[in-house]
Protein backbone atom coordinates (compact mmCIF):
# COMPACT_ATOMS: atom_id res chain seq x y z
CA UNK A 1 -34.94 56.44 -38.95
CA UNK A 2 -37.33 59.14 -37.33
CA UNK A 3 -35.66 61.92 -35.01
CA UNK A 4 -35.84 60.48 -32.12
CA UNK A 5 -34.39 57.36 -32.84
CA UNK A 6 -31.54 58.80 -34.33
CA UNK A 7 -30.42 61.56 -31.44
CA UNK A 8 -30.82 58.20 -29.40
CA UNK A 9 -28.26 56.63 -31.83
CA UNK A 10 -26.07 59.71 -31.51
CA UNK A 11 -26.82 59.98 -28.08
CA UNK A 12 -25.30 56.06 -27.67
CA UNK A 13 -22.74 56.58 -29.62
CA UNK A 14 -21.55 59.70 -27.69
CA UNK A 15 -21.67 57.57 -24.62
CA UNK A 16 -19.73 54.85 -25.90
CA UNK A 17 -16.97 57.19 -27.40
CA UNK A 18 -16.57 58.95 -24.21
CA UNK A 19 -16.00 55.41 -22.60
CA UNK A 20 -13.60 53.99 -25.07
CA UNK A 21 -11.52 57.42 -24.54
CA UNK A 22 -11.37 57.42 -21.14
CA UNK A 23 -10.25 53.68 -21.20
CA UNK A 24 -7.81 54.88 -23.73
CA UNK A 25 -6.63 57.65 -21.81
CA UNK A 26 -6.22 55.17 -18.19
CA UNK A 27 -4.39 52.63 -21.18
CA UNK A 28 -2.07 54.98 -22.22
CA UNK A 29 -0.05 55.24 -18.67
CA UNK A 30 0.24 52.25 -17.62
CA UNK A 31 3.02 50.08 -18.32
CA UNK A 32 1.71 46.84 -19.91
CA UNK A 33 4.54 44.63 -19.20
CA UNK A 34 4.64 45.18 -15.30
CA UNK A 35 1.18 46.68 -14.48
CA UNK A 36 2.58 49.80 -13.32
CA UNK A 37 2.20 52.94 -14.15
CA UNK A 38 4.44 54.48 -16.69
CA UNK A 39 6.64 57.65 -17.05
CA UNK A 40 3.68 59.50 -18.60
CA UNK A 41 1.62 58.52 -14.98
CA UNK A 42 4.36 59.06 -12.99
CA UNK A 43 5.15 62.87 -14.28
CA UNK A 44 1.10 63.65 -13.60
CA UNK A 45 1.63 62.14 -10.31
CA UNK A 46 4.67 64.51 -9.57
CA UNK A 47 2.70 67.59 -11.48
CA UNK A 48 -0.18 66.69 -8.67
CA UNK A 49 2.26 66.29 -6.14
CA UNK A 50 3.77 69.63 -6.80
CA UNK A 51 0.50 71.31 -6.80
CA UNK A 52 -0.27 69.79 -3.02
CA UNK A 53 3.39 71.42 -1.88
CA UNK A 54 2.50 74.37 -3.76
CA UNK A 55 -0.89 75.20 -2.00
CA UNK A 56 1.09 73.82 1.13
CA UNK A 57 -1.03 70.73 2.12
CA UNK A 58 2.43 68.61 2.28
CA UNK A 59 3.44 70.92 4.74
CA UNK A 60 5.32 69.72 7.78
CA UNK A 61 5.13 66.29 5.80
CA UNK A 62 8.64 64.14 4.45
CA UNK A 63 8.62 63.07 1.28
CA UNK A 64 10.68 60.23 -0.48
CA UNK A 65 11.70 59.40 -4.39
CA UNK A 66 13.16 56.28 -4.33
CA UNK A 67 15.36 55.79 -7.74
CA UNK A 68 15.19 51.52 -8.85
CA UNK A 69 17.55 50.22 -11.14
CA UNK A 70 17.78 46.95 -11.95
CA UNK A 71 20.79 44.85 -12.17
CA UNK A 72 22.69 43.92 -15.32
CA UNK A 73 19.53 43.65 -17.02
CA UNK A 74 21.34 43.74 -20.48
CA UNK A 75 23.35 40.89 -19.43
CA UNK A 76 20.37 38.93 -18.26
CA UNK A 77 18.61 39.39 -21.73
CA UNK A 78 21.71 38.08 -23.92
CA UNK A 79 22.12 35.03 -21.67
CA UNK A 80 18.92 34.28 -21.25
CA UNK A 81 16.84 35.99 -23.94
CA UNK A 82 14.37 38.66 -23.73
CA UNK A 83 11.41 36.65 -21.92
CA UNK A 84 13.71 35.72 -18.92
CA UNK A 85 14.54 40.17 -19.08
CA UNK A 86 10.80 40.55 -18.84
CA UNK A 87 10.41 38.53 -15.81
CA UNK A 88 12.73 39.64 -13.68
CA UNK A 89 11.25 43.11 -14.41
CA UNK A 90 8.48 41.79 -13.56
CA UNK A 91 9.01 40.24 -10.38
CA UNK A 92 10.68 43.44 -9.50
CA UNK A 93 7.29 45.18 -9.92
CA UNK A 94 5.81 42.95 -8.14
CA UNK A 95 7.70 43.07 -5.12
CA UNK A 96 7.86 46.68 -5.21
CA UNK A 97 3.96 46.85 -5.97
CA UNK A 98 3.47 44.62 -2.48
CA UNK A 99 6.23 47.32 -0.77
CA UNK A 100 3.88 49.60 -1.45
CA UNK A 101 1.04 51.62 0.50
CA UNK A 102 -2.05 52.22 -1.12
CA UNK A 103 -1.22 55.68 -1.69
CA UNK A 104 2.07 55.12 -2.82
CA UNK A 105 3.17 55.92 -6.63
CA UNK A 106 5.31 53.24 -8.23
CA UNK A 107 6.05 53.41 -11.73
CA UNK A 108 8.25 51.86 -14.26
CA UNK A 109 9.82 55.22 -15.86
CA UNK A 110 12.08 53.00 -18.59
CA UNK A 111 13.77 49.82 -19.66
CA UNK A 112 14.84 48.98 -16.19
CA UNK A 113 13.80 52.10 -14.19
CA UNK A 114 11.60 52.37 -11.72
CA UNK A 115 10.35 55.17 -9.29
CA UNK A 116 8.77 55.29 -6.25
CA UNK A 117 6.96 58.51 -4.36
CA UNK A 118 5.71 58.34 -0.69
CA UNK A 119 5.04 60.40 1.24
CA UNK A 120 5.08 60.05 5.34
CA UNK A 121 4.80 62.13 8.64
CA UNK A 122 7.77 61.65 10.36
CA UNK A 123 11.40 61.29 8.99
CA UNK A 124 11.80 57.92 11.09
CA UNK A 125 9.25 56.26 8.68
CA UNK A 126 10.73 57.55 5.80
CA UNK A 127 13.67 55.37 6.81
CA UNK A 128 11.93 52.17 7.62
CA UNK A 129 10.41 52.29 4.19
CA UNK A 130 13.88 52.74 2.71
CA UNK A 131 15.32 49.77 4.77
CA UNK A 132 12.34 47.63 4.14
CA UNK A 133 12.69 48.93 0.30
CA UNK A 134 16.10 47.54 0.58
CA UNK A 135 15.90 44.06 1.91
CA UNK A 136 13.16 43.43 -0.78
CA UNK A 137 14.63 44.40 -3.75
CA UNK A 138 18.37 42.75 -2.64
CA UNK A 139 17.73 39.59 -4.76
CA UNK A 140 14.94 38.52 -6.91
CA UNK A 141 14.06 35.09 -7.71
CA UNK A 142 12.89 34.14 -10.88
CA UNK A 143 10.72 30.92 -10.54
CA UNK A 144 11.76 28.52 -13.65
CA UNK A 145 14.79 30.07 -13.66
CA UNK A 146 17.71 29.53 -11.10
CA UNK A 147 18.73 33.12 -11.34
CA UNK A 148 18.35 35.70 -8.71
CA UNK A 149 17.90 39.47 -9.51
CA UNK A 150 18.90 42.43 -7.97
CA UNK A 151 18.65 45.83 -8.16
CA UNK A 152 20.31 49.52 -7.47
CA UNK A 153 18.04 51.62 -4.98
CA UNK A 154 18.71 55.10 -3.71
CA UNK A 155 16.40 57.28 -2.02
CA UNK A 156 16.13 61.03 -2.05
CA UNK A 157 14.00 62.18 1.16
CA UNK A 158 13.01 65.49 2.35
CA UNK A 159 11.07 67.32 4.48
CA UNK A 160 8.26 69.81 2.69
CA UNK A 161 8.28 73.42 2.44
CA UNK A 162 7.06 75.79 0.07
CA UNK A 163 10.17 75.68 -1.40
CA UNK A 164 9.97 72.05 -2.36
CA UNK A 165 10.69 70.67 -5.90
CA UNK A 166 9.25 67.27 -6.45
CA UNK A 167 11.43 67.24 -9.55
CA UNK A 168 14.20 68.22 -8.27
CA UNK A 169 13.71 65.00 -5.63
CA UNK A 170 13.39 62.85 -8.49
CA UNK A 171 16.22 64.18 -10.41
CA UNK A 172 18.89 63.92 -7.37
CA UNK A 173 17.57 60.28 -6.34
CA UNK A 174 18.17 59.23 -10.08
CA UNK A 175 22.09 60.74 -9.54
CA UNK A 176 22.56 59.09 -6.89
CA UNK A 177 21.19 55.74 -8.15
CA UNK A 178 23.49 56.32 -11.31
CA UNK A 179 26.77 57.40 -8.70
CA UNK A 180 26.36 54.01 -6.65
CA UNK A 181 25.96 51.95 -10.04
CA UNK A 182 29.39 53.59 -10.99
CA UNK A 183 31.18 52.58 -8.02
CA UNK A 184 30.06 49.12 -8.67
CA UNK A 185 27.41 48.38 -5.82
């Protein structure tokens, strides 16, 4: 192989290493079952969103984490096995993927965990999502199955100042989620 052939051949093989990486990379935070993004995606996407409050660009804006769990999901899989499990999560993302602006993060974080981040302009809109939220996720048919799904929401919503923890957000929406679980709703 002359010279030139072969720093083409390297040069090729750079090119399709860089590809396969960044493919990897995109791979590695999305959740293959649902289509979602993953935990992994969804702690970059607060990381980013912290940045944004940081340098104040979310200022004056509300943001909302809402906290998804689904319903007696362990219950589901022993009844039903595994495959019937893996739709209903599914069908959950789905409906919370067409809930969703295009902006919107939604992520599965877990077994039966999901998150959703949006952000709005006026607190009013915050809680039309929320309802809206709501009223979707309240049952969940599963087609081939005569079982209907449903799932534990809560929503943590604030308005931004510098002062703003997108974690913190995430963390008290998850409590809260866990809280109305305990009491049985």
């Amino acid at each position: 192989m002359d010279k030139d052939r072969k720093i083409s051949f390297l040069i090729d093989v750079i090119v399709y290493l860089t590809k396969e990486n960044s493919s990897l990379r995109e791979e590695a935070r999305i959740d293959h079952l649902t289509g979602l993004g993953n935990r992994k995606y969804f702690e970059e996407k607060m990381a980013e969103i912290q940045a944004l409050i940081d340098r104040e660009e979310l200022a004056s804006k509300f943001i909302c984490v809402a906290s998804i769990d689904v319903d007696k999901l362990g219950e589901i899989n022993k009844l039903y096995a595994e495959t019937v499990g893996d739709r209903a999560l599914q069908a959950i993302a789905k409906k919370l993927f067409n809930s969703k602006r295009p902006y919107d993060i939604t992520c599965r974080v877990g077994g039966d965990e999901f998150r959703v981040i949006a952000i709005f302009s006026k607190k009013t809109d915050t809680m039309v999502f929320e309802n809206r939220l709501k009223k979707r996720l309240k049952e969940v048919a599963i087609d081939g199955v005569h079982l209907n799904v449903s799932a534990t929401v809560s929503f943590n919503s604030q308005f931004v100042t510098k002062e703003t923890k997108i974690d913190e957000l995430n963390r008290f929406a998850n409590l809260v989620m866990y809280d109305i679980k305990a009491g049985g709703q």
